[in-house]
PDB file of N, CA and C in Angstrom:
ATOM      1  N   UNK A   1     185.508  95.645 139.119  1.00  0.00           N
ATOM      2  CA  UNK A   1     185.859  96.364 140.337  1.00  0.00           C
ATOM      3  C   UNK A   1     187.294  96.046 140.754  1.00  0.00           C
ATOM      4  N   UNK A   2     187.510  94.932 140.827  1.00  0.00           N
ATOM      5  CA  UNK A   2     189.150  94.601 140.732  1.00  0.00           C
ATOM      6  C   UNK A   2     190.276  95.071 140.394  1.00  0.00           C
ATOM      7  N   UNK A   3     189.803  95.169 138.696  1.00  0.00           N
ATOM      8  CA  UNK A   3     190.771  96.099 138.110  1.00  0.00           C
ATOM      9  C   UNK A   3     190.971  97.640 138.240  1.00  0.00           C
ATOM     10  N   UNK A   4     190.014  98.241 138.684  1.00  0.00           N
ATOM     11  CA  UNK A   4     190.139  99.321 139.841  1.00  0.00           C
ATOM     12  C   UNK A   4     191.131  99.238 141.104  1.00  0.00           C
ATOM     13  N   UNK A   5     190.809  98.352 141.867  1.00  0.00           N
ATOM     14  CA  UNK A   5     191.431  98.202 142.847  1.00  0.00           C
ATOM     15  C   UNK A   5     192.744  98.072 142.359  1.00  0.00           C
ATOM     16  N   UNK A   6     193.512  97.415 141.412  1.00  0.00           N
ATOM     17  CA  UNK A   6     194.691  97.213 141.231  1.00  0.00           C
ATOM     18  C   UNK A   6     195.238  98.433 140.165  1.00  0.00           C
ATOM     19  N   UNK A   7     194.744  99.378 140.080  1.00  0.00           N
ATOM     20  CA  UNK A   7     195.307 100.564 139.499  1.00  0.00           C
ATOM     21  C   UNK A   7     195.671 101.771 140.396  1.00  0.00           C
ATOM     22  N   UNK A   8     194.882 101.323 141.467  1.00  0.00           N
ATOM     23  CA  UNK A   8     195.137 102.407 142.560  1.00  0.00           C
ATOM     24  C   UNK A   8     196.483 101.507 143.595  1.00  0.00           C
ATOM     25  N   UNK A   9     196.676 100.416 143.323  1.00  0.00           N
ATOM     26  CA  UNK A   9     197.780  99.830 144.616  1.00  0.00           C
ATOM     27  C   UNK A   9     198.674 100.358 144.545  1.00  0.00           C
ATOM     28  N   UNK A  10     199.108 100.674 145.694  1.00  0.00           N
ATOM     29  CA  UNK A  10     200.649 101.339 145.207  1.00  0.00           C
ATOM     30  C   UNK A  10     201.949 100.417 145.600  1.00  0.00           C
ATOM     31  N   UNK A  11     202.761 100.403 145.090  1.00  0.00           N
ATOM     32  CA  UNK A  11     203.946  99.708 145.642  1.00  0.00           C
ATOM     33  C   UNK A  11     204.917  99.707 146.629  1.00  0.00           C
ATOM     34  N   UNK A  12     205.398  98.930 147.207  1.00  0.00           N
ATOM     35  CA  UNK A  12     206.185  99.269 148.428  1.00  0.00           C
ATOM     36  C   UNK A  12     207.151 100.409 148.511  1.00  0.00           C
ATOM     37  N   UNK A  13     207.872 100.081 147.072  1.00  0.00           N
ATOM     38  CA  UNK A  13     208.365 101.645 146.911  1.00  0.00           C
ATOM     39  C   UNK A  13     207.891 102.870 147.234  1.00  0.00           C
ATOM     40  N   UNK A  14     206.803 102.957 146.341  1.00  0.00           N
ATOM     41  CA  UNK A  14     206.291 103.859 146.307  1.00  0.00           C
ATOM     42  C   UNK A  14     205.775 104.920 147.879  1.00  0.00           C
ATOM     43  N   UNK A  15     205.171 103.534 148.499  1.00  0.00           N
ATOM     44  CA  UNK A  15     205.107 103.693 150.012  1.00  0.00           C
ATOM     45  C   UNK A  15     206.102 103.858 151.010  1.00  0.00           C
ATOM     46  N   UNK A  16     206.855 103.736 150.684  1.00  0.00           N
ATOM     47  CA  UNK A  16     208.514 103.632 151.304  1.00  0.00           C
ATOM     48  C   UNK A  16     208.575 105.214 150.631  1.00  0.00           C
ATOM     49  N   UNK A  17     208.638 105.845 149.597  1.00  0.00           N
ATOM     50  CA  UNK A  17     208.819 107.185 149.118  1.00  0.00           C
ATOM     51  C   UNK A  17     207.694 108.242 149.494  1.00  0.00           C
ATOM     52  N   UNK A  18     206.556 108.103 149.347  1.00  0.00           N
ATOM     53  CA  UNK A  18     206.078 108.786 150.752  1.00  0.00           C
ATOM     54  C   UNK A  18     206.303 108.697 152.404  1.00  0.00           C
ATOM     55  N   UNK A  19     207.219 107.796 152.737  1.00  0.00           N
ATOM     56  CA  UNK A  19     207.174 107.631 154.341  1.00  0.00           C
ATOM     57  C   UNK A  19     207.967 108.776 154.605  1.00  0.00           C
ATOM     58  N   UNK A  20     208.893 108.633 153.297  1.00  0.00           N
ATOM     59  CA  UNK A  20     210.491 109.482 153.621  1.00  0.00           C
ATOM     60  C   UNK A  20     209.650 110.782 153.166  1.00  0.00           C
ATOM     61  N   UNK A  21     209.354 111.128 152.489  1.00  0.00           N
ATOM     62  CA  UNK A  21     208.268 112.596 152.224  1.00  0.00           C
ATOM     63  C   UNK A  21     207.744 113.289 153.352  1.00  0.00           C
ATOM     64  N   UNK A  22     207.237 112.134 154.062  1.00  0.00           N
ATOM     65  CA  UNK A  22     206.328 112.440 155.677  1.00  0.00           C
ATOM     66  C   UNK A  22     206.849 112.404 156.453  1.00  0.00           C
ATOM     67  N   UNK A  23     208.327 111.979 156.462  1.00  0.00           N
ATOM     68  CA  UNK A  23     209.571 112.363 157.743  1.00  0.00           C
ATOM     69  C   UNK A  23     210.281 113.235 157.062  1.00  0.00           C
ATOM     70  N   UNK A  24     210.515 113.899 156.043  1.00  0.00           N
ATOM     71  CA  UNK A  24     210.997 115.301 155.654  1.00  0.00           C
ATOM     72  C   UNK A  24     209.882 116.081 156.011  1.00  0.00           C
ATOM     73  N   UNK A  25     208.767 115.882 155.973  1.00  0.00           N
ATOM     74  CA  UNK A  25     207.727 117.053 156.282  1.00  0.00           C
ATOM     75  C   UNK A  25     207.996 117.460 157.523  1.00  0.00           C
ATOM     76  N   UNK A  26     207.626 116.393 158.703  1.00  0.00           N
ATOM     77  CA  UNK A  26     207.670 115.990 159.853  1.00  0.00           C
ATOM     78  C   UNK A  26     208.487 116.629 161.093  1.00  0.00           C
ATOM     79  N   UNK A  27     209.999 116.203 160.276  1.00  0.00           N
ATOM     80  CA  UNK A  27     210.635 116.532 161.386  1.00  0.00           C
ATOM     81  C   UNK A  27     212.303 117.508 160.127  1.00  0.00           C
ATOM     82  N   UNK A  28     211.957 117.491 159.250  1.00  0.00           N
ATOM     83  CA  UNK A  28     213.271 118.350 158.242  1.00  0.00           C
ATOM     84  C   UNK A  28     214.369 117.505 157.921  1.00  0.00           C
ATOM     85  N   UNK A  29     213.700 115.874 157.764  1.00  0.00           N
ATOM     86  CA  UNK A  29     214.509 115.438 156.782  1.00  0.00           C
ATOM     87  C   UNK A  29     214.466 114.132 156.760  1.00  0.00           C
ATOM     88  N   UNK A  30     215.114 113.178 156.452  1.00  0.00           N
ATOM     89  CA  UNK A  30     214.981 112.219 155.757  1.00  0.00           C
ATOM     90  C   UNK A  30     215.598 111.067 156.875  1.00  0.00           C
ATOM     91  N   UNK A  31     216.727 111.453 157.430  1.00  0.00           N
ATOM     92  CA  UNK A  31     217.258 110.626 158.245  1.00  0.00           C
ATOM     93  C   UNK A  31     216.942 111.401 159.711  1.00  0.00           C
ATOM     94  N   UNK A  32     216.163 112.283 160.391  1.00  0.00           N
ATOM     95  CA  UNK A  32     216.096 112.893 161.066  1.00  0.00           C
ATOM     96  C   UNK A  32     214.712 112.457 162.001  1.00  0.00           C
ATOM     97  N   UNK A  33     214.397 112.112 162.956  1.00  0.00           N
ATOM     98  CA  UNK A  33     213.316 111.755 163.875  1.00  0.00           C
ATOM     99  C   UNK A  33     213.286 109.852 163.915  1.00  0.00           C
ATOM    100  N   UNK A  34     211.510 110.069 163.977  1.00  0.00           N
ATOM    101  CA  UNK A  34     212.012 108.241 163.969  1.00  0.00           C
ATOM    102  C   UNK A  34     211.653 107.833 162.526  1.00  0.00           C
ATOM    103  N   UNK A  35     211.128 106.351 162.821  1.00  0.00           N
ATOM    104  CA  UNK A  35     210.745 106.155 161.777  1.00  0.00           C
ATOM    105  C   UNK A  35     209.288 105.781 161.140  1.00  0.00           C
ATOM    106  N   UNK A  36     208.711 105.152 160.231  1.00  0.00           N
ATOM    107  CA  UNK A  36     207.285 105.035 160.340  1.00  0.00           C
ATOM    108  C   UNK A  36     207.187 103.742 159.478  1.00  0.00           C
ATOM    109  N   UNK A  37     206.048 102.933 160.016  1.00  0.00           N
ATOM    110  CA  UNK A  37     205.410 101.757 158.882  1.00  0.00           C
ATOM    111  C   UNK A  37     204.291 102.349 158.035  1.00  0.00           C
ATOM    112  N   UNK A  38     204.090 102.003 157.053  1.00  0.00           N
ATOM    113  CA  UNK A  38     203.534 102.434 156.218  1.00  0.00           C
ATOM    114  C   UNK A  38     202.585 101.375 155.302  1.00  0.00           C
ATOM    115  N   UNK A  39     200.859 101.326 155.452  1.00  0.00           N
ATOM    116  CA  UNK A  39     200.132 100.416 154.408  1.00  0.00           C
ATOM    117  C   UNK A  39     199.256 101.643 153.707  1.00  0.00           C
ATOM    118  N   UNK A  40     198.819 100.654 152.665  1.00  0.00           N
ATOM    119  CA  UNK A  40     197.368 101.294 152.000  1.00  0.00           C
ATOM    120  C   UNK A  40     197.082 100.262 152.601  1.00  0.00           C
ATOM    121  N   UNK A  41     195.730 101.241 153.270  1.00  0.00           N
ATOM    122  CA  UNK A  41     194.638 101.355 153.780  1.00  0.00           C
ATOM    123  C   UNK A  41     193.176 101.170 153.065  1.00  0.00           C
ATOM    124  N   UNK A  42     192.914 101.651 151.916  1.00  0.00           N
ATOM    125  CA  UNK A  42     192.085 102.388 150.878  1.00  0.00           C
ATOM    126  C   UNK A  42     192.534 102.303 149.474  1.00  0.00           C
ATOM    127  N   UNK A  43     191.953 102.183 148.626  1.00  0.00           N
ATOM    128  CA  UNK A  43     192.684 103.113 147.745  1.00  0.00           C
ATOM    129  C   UNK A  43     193.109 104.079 147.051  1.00  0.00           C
ATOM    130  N   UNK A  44     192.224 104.912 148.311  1.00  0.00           N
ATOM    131  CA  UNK A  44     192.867 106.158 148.065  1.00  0.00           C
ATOM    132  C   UNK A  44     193.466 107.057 149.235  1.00  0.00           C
ATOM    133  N   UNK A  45     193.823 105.937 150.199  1.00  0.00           N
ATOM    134  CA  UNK A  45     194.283 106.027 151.404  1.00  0.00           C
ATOM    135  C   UNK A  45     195.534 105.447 152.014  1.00  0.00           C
ATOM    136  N   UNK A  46     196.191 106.288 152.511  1.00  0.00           N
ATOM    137  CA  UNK A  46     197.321 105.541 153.416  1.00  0.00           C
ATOM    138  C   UNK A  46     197.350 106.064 154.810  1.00  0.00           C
ATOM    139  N   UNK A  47     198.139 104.768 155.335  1.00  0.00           N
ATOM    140  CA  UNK A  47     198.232 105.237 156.908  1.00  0.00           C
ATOM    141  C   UNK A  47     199.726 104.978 157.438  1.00  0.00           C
ATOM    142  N   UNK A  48     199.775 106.068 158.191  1.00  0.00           N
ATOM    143  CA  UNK A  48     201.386 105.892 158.580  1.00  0.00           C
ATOM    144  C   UNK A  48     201.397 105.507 160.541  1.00  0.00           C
ATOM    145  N   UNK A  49     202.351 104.542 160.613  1.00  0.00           N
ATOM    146  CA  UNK A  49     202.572 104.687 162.350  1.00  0.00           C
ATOM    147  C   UNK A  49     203.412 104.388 162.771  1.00  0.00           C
ATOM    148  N   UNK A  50     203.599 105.015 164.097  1.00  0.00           N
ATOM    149  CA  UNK A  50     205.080 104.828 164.245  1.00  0.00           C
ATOM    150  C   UNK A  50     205.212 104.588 165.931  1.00  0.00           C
ATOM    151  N   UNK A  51     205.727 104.462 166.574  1.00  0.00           N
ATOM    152  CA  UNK A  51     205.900 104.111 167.984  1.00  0.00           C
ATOM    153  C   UNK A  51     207.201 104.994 168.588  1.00  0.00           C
ATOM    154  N   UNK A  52     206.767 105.452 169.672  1.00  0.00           N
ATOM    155  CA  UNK A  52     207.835 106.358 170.529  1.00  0.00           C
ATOM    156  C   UNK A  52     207.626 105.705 172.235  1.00  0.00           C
ATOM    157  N   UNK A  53     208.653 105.648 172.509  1.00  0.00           N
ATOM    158  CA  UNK A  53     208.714 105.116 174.090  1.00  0.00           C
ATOM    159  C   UNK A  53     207.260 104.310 174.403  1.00  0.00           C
ATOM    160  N   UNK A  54     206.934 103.534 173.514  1.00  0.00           N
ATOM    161  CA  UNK A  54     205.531 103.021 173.995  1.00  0.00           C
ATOM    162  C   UNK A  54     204.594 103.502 173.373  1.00  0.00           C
ATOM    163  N   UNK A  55     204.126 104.496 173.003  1.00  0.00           N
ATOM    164  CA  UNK A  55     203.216 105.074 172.873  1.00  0.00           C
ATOM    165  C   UNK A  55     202.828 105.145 171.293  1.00  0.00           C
ATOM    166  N   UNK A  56     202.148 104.994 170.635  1.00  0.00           N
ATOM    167  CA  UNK A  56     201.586 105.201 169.135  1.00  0.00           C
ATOM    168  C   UNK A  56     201.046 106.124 168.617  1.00  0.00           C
ATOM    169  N   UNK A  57     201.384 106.384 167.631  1.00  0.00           N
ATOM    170  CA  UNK A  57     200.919 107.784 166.948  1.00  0.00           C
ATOM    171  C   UNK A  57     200.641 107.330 165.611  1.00  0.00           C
ATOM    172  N   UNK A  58     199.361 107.780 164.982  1.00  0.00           N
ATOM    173  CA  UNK A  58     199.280 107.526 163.404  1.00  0.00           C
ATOM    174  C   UNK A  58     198.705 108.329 162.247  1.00  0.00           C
ATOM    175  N   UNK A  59     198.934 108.471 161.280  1.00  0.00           N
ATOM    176  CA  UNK A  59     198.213 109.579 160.364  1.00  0.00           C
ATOM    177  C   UNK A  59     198.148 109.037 159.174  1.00  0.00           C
ATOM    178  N   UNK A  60     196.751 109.667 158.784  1.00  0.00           N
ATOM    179  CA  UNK A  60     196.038 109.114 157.424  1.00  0.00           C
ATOM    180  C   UNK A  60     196.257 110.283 156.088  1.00  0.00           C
ATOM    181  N   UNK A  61     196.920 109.643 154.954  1.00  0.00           N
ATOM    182  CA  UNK A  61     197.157 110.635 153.806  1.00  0.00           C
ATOM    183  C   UNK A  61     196.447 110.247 152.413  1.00  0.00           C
ATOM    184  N   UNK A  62     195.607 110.938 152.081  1.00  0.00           N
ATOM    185  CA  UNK A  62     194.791 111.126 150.771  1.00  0.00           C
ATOM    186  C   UNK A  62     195.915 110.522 149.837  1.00  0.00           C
ATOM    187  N   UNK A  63     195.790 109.995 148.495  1.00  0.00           N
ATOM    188  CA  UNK A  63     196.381 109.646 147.561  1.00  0.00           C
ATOM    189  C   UNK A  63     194.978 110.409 146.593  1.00  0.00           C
ATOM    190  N   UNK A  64     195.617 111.182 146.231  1.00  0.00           N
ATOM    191  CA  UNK A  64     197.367 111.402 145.392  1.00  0.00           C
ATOM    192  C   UNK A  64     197.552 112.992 146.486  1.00  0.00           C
ATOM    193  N   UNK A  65     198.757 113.022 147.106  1.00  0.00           N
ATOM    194  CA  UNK A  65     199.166 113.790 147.907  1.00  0.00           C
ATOM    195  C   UNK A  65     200.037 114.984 147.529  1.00  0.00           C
ATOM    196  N   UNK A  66     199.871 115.919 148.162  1.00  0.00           N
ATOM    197  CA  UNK A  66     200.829 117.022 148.010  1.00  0.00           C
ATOM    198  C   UNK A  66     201.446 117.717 148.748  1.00  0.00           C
ATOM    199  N   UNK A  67     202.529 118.491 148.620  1.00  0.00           N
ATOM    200  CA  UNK A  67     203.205 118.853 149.615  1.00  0.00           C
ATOM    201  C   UNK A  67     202.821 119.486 150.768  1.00  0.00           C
ATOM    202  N   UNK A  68     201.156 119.934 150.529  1.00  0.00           N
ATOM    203  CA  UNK A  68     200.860 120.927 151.514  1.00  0.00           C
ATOM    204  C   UNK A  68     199.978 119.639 152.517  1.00  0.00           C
ATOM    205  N   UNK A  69     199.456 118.858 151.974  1.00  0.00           N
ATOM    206  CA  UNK A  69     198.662 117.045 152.505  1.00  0.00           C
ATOM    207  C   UNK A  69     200.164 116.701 153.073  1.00  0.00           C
ATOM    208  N   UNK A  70     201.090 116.704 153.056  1.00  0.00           N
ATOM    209  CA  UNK A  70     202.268 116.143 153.643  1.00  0.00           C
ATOM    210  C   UNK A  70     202.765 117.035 154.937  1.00  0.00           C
ATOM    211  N   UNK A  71     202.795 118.472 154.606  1.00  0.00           N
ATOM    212  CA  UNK A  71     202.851 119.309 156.049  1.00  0.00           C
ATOM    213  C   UNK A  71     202.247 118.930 157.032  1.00  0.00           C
ATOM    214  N   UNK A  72     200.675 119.153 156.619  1.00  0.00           N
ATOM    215  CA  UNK A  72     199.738 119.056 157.500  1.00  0.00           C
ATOM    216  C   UNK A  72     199.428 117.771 158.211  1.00  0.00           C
ATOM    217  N   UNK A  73     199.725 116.388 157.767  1.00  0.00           N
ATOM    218  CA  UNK A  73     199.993 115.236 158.041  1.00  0.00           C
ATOM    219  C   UNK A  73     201.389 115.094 158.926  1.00  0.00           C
ATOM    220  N   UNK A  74     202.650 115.474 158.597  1.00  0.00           N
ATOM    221  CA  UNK A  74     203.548 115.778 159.366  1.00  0.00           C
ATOM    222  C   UNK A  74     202.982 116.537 160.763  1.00  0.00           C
ATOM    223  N   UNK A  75     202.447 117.414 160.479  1.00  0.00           N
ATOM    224  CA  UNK A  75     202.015 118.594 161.646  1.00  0.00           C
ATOM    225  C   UNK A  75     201.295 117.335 162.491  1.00  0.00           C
ATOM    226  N   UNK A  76     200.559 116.828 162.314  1.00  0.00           N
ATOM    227  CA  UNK A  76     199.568 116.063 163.176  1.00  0.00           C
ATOM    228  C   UNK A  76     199.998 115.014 163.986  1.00  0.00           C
ATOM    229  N   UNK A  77     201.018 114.411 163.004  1.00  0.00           N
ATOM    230  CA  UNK A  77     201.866 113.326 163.353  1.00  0.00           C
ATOM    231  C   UNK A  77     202.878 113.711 165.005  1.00  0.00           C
ATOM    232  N   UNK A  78     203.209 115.201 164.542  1.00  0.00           N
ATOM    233  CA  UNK A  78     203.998 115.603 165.694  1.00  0.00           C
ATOM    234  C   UNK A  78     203.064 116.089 167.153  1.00  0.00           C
ATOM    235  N   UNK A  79     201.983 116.416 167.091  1.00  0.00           N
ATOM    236  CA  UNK A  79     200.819 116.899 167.974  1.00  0.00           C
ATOM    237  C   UNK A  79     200.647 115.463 168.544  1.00  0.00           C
ATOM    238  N   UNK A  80     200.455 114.496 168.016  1.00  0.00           N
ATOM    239  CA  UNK A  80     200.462 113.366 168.976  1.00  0.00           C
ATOM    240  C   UNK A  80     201.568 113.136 169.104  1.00  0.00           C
ATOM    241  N   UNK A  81     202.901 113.107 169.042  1.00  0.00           N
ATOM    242  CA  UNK A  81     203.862 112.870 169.677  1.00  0.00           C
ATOM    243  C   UNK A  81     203.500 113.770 170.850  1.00  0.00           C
ATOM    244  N   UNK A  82     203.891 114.710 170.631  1.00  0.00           N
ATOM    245  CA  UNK A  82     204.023 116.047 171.955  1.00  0.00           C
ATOM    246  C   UNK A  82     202.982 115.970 172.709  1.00  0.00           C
ATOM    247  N   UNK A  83     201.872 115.413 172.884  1.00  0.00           N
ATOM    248  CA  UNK A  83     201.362 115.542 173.415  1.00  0.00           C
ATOM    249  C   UNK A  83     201.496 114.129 174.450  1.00  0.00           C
ATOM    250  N   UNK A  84     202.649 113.390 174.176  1.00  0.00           N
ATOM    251  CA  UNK A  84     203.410 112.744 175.558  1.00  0.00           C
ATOM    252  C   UNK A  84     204.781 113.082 176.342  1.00  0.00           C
ATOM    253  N   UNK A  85     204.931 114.334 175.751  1.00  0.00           N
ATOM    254  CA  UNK A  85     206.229 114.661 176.266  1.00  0.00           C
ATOM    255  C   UNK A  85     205.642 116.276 177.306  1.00  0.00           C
ATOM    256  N   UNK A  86     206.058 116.219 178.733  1.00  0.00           N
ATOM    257  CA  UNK A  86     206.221 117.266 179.687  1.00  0.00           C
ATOM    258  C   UNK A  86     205.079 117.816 180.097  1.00  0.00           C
TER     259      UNK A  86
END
């Protein structure tokens, strides 16, 4: 079971290269909005979160992901933002 588990880990890189994926989805680009921490969760799971004026926002992405799992994760990510602003 182990060696399962360690075929699915992903690397910090790797996690660091989806964060930037999920802030290009997010907000249209790479250096653009804030920023996010990023673990596996699962292993076939990740979770992203990020903090705005206090407040926390977080979203969960399937592995192995795709661009349209990255919209829609972006999309969600921003619905809890906005939904502290006005």
């Amino acid at each position: 079971m182990s060696e399962l588990l360690k075929e699915k880990t992903l690397s910090d890189r790797e996690i660091a290269t989806a964060a930037k994926a999920l802030r290009w989805a997010a907000f249209g680009g790479t250096r653009r909005g804030i920023g996010f921490s990023g673990k596996q969760t699962a292993p076939d799971r990740l979770r992203f979160e990020t903090d705005y004026e206090g407040r926390k926002a977080w979203v969960d992405l399937d592995i192995p992901y795709t661009p349209v799992s990255l919209m829609l994760a972006g999309a969600l990510l921003l619905q809890q933002l906005n939904a502290y602003l006005g």
